[in-house]
N, C-alpha and C. Protein backbone atom coordinates (compact mmCIF):
# COMPACT_ATOMS: atom_id res chain seq x y z
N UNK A 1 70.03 47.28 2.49
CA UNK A 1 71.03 47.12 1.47
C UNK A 1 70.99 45.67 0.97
N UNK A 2 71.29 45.39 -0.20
CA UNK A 2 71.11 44.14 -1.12
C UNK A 2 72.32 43.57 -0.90
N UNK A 3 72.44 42.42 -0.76
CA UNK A 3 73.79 41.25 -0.23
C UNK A 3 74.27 41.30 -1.73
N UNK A 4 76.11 41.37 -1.50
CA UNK A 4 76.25 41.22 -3.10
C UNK A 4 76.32 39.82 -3.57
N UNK A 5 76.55 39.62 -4.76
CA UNK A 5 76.44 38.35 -5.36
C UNK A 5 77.07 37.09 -4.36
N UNK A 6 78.52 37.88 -3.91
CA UNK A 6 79.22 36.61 -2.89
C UNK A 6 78.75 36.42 -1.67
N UNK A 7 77.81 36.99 -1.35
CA UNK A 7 77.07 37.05 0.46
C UNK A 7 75.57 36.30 -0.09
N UNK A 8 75.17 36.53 -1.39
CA UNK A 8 74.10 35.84 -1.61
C UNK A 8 74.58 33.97 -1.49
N UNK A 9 75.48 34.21 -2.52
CA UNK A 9 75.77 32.80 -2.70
C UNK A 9 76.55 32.07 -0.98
N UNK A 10 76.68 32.73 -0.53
CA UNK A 10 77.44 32.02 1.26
C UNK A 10 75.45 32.48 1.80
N UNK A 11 75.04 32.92 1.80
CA UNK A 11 73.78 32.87 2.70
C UNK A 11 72.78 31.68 1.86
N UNK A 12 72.98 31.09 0.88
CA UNK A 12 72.09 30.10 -0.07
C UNK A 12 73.04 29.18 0.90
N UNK A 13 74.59 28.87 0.96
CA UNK A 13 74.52 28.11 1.45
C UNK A 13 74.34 27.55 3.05
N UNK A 14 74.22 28.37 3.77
CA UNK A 14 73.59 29.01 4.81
C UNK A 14 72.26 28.37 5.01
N UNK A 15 71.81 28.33 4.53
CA UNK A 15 70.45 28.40 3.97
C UNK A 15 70.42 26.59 4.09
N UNK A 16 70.83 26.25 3.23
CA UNK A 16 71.13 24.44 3.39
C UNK A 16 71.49 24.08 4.29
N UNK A 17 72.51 24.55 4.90
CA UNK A 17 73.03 24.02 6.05
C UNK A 17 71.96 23.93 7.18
N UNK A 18 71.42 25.07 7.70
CA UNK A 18 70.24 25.38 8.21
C UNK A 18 68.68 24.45 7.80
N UNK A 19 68.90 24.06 6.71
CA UNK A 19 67.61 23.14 6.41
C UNK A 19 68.27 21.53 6.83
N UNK A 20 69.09 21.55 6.53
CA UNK A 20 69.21 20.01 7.39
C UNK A 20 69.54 20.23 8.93
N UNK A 21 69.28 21.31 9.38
CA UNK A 21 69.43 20.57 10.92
C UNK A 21 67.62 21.19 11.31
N UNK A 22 66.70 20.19 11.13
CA UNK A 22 65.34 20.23 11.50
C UNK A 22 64.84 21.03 12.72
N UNK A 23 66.08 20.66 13.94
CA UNK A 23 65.88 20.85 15.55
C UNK A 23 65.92 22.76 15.57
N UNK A 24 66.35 23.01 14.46
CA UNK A 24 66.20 24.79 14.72
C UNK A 24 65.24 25.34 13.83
N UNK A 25 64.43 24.33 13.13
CA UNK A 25 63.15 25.20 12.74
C UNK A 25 62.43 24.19 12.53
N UNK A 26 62.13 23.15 12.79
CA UNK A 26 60.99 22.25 12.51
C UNK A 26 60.15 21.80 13.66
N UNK A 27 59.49 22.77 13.98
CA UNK A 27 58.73 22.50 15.14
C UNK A 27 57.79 21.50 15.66
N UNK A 28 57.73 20.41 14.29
CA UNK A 28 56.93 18.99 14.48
C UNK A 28 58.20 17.92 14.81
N UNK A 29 59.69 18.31 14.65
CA UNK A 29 60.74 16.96 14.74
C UNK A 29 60.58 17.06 16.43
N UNK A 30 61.13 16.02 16.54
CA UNK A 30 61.03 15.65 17.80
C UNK A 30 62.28 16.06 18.62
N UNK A 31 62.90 15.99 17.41
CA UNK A 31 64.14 17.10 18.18
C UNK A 31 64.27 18.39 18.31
N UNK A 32 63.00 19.07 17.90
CA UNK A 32 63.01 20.71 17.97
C UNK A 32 63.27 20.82 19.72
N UNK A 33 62.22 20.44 20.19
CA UNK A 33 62.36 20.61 22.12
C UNK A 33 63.85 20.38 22.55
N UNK A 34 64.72 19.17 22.04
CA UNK A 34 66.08 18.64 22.71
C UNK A 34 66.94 20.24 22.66
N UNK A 35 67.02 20.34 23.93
CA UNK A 35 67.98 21.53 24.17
C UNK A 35 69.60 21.07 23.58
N UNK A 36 69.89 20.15 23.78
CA UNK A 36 71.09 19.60 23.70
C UNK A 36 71.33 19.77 22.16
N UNK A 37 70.65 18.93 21.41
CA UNK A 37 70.39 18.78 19.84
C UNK A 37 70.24 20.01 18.98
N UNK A 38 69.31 21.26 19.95
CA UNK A 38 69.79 22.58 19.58
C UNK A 38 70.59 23.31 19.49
N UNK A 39 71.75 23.04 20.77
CA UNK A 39 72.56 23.70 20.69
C UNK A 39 73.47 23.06 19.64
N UNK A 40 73.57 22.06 19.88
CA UNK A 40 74.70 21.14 18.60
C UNK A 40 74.45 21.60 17.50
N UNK A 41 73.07 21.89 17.35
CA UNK A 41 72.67 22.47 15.13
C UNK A 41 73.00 23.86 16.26
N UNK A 42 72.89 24.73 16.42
CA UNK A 42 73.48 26.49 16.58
C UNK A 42 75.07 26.51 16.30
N UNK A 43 75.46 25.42 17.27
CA UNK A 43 77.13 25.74 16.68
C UNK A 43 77.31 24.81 14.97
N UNK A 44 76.86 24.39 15.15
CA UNK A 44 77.11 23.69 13.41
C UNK A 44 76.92 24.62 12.39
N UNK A 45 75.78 25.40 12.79
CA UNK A 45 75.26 26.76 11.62
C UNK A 45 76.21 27.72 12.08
N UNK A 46 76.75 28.01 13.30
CA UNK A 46 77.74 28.67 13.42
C UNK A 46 78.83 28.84 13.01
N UNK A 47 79.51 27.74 13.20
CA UNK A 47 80.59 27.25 11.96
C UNK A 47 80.76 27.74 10.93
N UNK A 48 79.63 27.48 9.84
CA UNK A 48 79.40 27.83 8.70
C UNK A 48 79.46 29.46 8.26
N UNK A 49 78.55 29.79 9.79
CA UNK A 49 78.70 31.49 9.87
C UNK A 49 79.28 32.33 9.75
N UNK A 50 80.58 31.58 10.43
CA UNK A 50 81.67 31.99 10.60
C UNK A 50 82.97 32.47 9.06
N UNK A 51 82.48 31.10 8.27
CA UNK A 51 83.35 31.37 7.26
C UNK A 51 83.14 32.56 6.21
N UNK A 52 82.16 33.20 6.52
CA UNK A 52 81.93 34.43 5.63
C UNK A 52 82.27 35.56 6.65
N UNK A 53 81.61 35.40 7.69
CA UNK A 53 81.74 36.23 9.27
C UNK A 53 82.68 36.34 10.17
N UNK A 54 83.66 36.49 10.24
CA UNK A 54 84.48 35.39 11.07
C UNK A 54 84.89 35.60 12.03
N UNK A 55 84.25 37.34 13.03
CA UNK A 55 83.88 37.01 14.20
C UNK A 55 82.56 37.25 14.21
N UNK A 56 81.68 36.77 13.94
CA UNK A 56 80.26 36.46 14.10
C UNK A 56 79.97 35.75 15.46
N UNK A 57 79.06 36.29 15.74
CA UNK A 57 78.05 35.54 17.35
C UNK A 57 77.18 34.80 16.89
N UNK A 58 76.63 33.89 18.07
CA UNK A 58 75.68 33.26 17.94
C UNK A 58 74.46 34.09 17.77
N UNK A 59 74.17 35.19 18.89
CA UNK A 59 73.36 36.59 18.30
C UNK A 59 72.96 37.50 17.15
N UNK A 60 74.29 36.88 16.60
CA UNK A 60 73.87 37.65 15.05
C UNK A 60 73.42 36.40 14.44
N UNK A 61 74.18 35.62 13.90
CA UNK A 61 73.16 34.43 13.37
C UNK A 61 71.92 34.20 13.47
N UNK A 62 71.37 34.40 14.96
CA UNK A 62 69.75 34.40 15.42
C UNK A 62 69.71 35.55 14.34
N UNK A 63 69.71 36.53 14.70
CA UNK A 63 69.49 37.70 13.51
C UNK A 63 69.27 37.59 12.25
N UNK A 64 70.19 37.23 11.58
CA UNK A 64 70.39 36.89 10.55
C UNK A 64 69.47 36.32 9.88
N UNK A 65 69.44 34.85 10.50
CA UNK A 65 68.39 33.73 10.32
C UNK A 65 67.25 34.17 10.61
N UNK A 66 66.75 35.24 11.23
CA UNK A 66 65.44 35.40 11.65
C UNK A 66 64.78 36.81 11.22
N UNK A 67 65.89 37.50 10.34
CA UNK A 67 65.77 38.43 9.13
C UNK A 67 65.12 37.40 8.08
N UNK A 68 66.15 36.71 7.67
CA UNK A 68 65.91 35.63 6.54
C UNK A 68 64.26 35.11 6.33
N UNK A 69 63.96 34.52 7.74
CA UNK A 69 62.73 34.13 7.62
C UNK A 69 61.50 35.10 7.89
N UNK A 70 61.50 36.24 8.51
CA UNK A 70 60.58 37.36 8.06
C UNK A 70 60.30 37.61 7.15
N UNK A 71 61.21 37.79 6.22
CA UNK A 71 61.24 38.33 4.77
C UNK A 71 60.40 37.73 3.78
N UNK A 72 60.78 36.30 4.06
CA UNK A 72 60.45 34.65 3.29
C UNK A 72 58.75 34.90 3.81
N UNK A 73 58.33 34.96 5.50
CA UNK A 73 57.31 35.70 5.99
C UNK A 73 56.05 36.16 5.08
N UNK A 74 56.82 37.44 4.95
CA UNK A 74 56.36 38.85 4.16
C UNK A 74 55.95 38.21 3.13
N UNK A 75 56.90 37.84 2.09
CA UNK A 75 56.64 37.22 0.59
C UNK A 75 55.55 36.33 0.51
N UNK A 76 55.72 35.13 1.35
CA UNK A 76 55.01 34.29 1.48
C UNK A 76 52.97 34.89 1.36
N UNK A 77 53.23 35.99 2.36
CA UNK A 77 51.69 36.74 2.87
C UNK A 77 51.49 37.30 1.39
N UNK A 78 51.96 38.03 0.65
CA UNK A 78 51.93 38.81 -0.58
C UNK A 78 51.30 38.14 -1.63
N UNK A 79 51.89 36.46 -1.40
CA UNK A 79 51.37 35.92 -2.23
C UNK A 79 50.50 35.05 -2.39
N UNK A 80 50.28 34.68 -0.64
CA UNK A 80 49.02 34.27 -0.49
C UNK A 80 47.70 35.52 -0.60
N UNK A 81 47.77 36.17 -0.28
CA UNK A 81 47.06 37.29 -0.69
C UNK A 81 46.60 37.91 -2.29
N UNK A 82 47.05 37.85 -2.73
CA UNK A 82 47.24 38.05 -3.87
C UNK A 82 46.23 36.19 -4.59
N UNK A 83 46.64 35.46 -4.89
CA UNK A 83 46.46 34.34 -5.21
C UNK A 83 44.82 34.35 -4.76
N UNK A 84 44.46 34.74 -3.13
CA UNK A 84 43.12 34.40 -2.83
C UNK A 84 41.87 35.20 -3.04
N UNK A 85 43.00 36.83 -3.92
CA UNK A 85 41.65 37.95 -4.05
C UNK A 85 40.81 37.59 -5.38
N UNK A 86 41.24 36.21 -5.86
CA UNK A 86 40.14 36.07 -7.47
C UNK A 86 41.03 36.76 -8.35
N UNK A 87 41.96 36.78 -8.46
CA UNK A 87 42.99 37.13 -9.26
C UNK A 87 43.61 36.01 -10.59
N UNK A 88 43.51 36.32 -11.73
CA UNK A 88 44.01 35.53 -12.72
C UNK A 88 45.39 34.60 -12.61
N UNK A 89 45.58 33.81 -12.98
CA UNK A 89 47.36 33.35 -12.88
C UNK A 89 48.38 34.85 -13.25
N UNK A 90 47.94 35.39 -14.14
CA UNK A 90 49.23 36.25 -14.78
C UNK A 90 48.80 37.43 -13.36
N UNK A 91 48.41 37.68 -12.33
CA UNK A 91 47.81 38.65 -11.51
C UNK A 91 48.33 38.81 -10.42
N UNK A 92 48.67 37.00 -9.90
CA UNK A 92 49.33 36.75 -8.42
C UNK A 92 50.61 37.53 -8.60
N UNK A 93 51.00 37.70 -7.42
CA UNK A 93 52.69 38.11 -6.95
C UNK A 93 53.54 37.35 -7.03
N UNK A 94 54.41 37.72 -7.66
CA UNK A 94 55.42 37.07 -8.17
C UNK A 94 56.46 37.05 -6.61
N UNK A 95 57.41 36.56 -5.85
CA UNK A 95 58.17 36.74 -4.77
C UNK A 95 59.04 37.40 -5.21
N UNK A 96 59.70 38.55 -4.81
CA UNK A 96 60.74 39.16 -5.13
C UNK A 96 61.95 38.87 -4.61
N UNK A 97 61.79 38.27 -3.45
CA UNK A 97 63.06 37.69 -2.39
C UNK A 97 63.78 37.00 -3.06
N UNK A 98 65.21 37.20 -3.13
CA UNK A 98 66.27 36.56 -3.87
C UNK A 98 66.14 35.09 -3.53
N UNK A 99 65.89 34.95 -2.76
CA UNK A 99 66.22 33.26 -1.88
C UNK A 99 64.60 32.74 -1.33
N UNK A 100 64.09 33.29 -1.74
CA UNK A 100 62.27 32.68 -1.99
C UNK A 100 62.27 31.18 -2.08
N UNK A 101 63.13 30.80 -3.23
CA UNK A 101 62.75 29.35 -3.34
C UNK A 101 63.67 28.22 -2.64
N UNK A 102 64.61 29.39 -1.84
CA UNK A 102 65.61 28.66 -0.90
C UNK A 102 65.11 28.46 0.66
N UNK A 103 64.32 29.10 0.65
CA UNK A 103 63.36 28.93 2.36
C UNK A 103 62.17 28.50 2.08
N UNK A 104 61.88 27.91 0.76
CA UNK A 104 60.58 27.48 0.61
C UNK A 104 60.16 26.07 1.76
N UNK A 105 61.11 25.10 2.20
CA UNK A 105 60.87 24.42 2.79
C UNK A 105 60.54 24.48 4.16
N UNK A 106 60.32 26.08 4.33
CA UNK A 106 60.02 26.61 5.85
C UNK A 106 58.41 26.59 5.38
N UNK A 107 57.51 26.44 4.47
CA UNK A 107 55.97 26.87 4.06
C UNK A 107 55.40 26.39 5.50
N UNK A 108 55.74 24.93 5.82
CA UNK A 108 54.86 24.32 6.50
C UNK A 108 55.01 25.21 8.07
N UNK A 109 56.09 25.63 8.38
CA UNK A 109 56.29 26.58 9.94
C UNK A 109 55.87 27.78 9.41
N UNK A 110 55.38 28.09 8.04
CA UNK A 110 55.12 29.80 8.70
C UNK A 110 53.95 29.67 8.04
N UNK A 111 52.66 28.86 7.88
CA UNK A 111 51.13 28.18 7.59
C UNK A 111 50.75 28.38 8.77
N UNK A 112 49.82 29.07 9.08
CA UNK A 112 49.27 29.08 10.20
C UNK A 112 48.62 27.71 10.70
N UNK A 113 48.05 27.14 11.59
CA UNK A 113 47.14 26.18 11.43
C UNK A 113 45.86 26.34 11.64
N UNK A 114 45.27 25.19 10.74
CA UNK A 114 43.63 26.08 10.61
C UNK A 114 42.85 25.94 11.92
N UNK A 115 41.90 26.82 11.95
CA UNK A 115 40.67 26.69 13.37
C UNK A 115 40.42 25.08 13.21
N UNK A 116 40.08 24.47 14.31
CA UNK A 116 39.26 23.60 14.58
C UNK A 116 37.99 23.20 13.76
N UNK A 117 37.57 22.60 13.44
CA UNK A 117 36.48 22.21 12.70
C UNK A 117 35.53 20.89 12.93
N UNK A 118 34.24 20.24 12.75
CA UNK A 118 33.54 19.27 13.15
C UNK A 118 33.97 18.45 11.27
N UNK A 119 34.08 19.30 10.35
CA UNK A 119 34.31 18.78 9.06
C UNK A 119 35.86 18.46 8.77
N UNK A 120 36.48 18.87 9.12
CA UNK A 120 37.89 18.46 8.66
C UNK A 120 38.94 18.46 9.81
N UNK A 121 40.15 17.74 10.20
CA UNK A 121 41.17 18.15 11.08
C UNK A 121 41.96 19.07 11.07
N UNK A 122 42.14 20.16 11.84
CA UNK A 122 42.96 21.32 11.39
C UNK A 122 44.09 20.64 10.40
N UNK A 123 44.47 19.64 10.50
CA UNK A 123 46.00 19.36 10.08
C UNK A 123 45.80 19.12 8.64
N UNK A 124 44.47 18.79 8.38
CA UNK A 124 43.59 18.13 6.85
C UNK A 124 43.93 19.75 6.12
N UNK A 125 43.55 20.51 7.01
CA UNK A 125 42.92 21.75 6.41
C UNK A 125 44.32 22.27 6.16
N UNK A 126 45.41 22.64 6.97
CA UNK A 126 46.65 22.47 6.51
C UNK A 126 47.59 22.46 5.26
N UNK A 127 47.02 20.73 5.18
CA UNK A 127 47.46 20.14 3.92
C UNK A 127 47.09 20.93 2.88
N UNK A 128 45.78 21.07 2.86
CA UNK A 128 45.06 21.41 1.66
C UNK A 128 45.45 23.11 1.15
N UNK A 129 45.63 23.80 1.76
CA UNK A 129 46.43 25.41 2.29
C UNK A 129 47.98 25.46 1.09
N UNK A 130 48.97 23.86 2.22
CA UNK A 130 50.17 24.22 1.76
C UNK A 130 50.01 23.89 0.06
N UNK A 131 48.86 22.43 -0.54
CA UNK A 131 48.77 22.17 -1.77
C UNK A 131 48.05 23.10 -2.59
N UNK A 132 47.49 23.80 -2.44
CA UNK A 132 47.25 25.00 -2.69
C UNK A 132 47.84 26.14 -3.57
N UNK A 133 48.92 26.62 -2.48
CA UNK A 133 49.97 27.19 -2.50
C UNK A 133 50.58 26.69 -3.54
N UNK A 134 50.97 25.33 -3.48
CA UNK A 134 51.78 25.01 -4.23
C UNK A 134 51.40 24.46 -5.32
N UNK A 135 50.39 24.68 -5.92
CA UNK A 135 49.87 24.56 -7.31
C UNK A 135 49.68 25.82 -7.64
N UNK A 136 49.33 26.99 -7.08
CA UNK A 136 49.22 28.56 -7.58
C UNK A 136 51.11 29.03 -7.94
N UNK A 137 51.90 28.22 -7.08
CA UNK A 137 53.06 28.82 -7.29
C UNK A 137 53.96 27.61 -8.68
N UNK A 138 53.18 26.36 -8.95
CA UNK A 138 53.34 25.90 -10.37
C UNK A 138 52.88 26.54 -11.30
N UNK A 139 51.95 27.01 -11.06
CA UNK A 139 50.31 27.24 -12.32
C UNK A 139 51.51 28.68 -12.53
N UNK A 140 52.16 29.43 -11.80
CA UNK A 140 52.76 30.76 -11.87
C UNK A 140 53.82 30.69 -12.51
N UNK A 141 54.47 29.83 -12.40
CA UNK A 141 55.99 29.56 -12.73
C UNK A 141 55.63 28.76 -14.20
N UNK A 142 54.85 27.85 -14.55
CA UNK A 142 54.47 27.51 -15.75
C UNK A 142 54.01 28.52 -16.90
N UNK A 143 53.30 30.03 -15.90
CA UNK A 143 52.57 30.42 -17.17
C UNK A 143 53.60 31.75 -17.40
N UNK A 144 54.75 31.92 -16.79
CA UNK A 144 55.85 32.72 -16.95
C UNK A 144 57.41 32.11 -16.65
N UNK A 145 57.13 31.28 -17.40
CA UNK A 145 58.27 30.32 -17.64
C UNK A 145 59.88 31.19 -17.96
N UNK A 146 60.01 32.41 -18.47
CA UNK A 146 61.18 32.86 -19.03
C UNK A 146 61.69 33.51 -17.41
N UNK A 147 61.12 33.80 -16.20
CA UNK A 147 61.47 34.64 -15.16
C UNK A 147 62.17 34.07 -14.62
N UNK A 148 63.35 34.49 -13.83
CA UNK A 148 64.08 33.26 -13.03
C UNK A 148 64.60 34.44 -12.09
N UNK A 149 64.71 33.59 -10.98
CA UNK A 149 64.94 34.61 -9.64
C UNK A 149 66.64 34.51 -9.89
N UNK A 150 67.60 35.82 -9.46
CA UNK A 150 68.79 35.84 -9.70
C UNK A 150 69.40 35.12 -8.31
N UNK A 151 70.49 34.39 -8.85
CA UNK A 151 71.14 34.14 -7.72
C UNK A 151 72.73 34.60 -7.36
């Protein structure tokens, strides 16, 4: 079932709240490992959880949040896929996910990292993946400029 307009707009902000605390999805901060620092961002996003939810668990939030980022997942694969079969600009997949460009700052945790190599550092190879991406998803948005994801 599709979130209505007022569950979209409390899960966007959801969504922010959740991007500034690094320690629950940024698996390069140094605070991802701090158990302590985790739990402090779980109840902080909890909080927030709460005001749409308001007896919400910490269990559903995991849920929630980890619906959210499957989805973002999924889309993400569709359109890397799409983009790498030799496909024209007007050809790639467009994301259908309401909030696509609201979890976009998850690209770099759900990029696989590349094999090992004697020519490049996985992390080189990486880079070059997420810039990639993110010139197929300009080159897309430039050459269908009138589309706008609803919020």
């Amino acid at each position: 079932m599709a979130p209505s307009k007022q569950e979209k707009k409390f899960l966007l902000e959801l969504i922010d709240v959740y991007r500034s605390l690094p320690q629950l999805w940024n698996v390069k901060s140094d605070c991802y490992s701090d158990r302590n620092k985790k739990e402090m961002g779980y109840e902080t996003l909890l909080q927030k959880f709460r005001d749409y939810y308001p007896e919400g668990t910490k269990e559903e939030l995991k849920k929630k949040i980890n619906s959210l980022r499957t989805s973002f997942r999924k889309e993400l694969k569709k359109f890397k896929d799409s983009s790498r079969s030799g496909a024209g600009a007007e050809e790639i997949y467009e994301p259908s996910l309401w909030c696509f460009d609201a979890l976009f700052f998850l690209i770099d945790t759900e990029t696989p990292a590349s094999s090992r190599s004697t020519i490049q550092s996985s992390e080189e190879g990486q880079n070059e993946e997420v810039s990639e991406i993110l010139s197929i998803l300009y080159l897309a948005a430039f050459n269908d400029s009138c589309t706008a994801y609803p919020t």
